[in-house]
Protein backbone atom coordinates (compact mmCIF):
# COMPACT_ATOMS: atom_id res chain seq x y z
CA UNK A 1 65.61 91.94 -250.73
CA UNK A 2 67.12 89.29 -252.37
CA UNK A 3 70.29 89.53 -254.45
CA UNK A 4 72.55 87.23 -256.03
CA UNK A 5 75.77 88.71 -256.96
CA UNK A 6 77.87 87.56 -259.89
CA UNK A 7 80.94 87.73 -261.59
CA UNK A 8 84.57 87.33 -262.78
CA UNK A 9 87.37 86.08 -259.78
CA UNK A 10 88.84 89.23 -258.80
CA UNK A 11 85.71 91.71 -259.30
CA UNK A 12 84.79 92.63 -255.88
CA UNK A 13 81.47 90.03 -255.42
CA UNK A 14 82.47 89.83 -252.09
CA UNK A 15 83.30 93.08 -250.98
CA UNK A 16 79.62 94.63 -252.83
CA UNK A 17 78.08 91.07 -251.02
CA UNK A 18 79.21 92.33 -247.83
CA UNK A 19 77.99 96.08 -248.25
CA UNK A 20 74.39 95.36 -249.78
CA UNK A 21 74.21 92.76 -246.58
CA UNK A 22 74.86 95.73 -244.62
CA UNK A 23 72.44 97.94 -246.50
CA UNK A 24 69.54 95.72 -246.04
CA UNK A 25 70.37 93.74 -242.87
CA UNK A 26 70.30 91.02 -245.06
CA UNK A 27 72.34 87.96 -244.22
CA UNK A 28 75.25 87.27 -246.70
CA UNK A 29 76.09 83.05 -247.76
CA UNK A 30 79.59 83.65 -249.59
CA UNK A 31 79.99 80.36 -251.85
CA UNK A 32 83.34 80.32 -251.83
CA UNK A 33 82.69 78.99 -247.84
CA UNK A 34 80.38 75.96 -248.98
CA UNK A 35 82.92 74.70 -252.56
CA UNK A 36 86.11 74.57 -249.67
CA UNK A 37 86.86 73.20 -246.88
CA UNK A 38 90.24 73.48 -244.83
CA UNK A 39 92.96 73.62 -247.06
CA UNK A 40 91.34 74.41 -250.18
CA UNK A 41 89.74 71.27 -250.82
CA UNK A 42 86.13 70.98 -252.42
CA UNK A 43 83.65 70.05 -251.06
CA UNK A 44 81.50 67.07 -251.81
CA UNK A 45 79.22 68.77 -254.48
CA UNK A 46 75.85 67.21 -253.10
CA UNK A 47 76.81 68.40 -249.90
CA UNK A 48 77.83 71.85 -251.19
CA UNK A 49 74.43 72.08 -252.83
CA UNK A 50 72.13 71.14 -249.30
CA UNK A 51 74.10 73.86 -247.63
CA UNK A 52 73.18 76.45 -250.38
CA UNK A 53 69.46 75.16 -250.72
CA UNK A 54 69.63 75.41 -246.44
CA UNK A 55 70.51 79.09 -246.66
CA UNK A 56 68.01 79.42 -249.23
CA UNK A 57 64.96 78.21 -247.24
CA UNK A 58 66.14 79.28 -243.91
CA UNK A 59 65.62 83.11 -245.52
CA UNK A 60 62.53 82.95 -247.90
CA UNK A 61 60.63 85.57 -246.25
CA UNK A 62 63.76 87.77 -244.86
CA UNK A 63 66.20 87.75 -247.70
CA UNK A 64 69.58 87.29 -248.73
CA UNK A 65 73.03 88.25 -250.78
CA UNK A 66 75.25 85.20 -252.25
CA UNK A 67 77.97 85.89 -253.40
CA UNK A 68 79.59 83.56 -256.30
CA UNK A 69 78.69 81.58 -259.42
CA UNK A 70 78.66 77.95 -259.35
CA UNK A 71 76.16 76.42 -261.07
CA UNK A 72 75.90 73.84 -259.56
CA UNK A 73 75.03 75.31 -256.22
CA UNK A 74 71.28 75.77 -256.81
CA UNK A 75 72.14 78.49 -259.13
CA UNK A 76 69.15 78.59 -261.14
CA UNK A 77 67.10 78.63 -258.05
CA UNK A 78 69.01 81.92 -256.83
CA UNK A 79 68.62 83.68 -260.16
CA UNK A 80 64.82 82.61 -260.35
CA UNK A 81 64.02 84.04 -257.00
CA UNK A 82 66.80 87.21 -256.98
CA UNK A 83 64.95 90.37 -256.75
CA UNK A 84 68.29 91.87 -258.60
CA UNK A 85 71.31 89.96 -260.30
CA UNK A 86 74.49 92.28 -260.22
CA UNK A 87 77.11 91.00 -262.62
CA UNK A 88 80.56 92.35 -262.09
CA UNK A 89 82.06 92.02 -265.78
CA UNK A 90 85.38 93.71 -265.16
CA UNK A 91 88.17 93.68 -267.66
CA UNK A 92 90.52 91.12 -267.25
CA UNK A 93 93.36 93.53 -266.20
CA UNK A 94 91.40 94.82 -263.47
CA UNK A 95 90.42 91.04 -261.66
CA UNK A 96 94.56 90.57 -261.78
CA UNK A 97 94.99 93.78 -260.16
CA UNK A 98 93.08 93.36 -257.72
CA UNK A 99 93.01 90.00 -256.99
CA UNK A 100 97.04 90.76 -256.96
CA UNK A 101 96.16 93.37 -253.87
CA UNK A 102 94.36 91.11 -252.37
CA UNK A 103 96.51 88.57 -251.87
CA UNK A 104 99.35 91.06 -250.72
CA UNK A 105 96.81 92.78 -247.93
CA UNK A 106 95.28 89.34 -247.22
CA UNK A 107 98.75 86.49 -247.67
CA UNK A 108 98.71 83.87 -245.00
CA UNK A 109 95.03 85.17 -243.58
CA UNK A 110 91.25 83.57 -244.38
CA UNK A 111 89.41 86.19 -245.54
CA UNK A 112 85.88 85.88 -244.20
CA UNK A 113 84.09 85.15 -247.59
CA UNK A 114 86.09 82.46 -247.48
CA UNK A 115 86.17 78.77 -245.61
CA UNK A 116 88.21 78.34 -242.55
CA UNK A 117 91.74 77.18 -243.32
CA UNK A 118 91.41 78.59 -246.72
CA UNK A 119 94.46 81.14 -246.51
CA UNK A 120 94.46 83.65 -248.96
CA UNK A 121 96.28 82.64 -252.63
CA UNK A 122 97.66 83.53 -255.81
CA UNK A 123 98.84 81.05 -258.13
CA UNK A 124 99.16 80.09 -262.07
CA UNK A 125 95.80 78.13 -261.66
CA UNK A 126 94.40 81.05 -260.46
CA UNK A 127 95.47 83.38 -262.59
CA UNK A 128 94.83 81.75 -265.43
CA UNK A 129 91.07 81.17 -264.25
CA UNK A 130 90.99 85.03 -264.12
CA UNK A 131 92.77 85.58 -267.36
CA UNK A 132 91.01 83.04 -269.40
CA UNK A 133 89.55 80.05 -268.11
CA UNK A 134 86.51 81.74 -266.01
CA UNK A 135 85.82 83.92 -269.08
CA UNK A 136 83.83 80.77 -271.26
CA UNK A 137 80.42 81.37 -272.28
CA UNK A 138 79.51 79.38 -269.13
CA UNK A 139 80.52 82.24 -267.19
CA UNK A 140 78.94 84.97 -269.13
CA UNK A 141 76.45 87.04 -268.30
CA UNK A 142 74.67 86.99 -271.47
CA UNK A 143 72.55 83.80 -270.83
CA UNK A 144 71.83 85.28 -267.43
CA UNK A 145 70.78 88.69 -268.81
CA UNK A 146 68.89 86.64 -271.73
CA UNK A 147 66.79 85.10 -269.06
CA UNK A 148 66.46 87.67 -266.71
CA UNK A 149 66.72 91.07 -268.61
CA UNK A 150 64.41 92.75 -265.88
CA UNK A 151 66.46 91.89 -263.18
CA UNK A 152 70.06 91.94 -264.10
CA UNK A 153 72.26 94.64 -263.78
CA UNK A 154 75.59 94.36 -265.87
CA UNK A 155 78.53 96.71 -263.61
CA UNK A 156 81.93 97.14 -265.65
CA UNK A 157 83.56 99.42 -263.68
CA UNK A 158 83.87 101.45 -260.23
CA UNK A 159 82.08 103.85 -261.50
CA UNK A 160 78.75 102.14 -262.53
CA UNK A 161 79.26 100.17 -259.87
CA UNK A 162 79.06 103.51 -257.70
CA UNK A 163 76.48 105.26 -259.40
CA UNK A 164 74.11 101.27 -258.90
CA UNK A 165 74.98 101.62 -255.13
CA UNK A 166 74.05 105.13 -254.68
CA UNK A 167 70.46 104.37 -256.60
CA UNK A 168 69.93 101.10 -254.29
CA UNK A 169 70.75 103.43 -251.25
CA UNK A 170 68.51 105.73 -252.40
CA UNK A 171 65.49 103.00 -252.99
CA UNK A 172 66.49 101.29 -249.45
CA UNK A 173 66.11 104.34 -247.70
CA UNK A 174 62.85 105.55 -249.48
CA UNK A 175 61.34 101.90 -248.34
CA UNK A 176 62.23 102.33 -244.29
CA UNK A 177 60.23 106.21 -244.86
């Protein structure tokens, strides 16, 4: 299975990334891990972009989650050969919240969907990337549902977001039978 999971900052990508890599022994590329390095800073982007297209090739035939957007990362590769697109369009209210929790369970760690010496953050950048800035039509899911209406699944809450697990469960396990 092959999955590319989308979304605001703050959503959950890489919490559901983690849990569908579980649920199909799939390994996970988090892209947050190839745009930093140490100390939050990027990445060259050509560089960035062999390391995605890497990951890509190295699983062809066994599959894969990534979790993130960037575009620039071989994107339209990833959406072109997804078996299923999950975009996590949370309110607004809801990324803060939770990217708010995060920080307080996570301050002064590196969470593992993200680079080494990337310590978890909150600042006014970042929350006004989740507020407004990572909310432009370049970060909608309407051109990726436009393009891929078969394969894209729109969550906007916990609740859909449950229900989509329980049905994937329910397909993964009917496969293995």
């Amino acid at each position: 299975m092959k999955i590319a999971v989308m979304g605001y900052s703050g959503a959950g990508k890489s919490t559901l990334a983690k849990k569908l890599g579980r649920l199909y022994d799939c390994p996970v590329l988090y892209l947050d891990r190839i745009q930093f390095e140490p100390g939050w800073k990027e990445r060259d982007r050509e560089e960035a972009k062999r390391m995605a297209e890497a990951f890509l090739n190295e699983n062809q035939d066994t599959g894969w989650i990534i979790d993130g957007n960037y575009a620039k990362f071989s994107q339209e590769r990833r959406l072109a050969e997804a078996d299923l697109i999950v975009f996590m369009d949370y309110t607004r209210r809801i990324c803060l919240w939770q990217a708010v929790k995060r920080y307080l369970e996570y301050r002064d760690k590196t969470r593992e969907s993200m680079a080494e010496g990337c310590r978890e953050k909150i600042d006014w950048d970042f929350v006004k990337w989740i507020l407004r800035d990572g909310r432009d039509e370049a970060h909608s899911h309407q051109s990726i549902k436009a393009r891929y209406p078969h394969k894209t699944l729109v969550v906007r809450n916990r609740k859909q977001l449950k229900d989509s697990m329980t049905r994937l469960i329910l397909r993964s396990r009917e496969r293995t039978l």
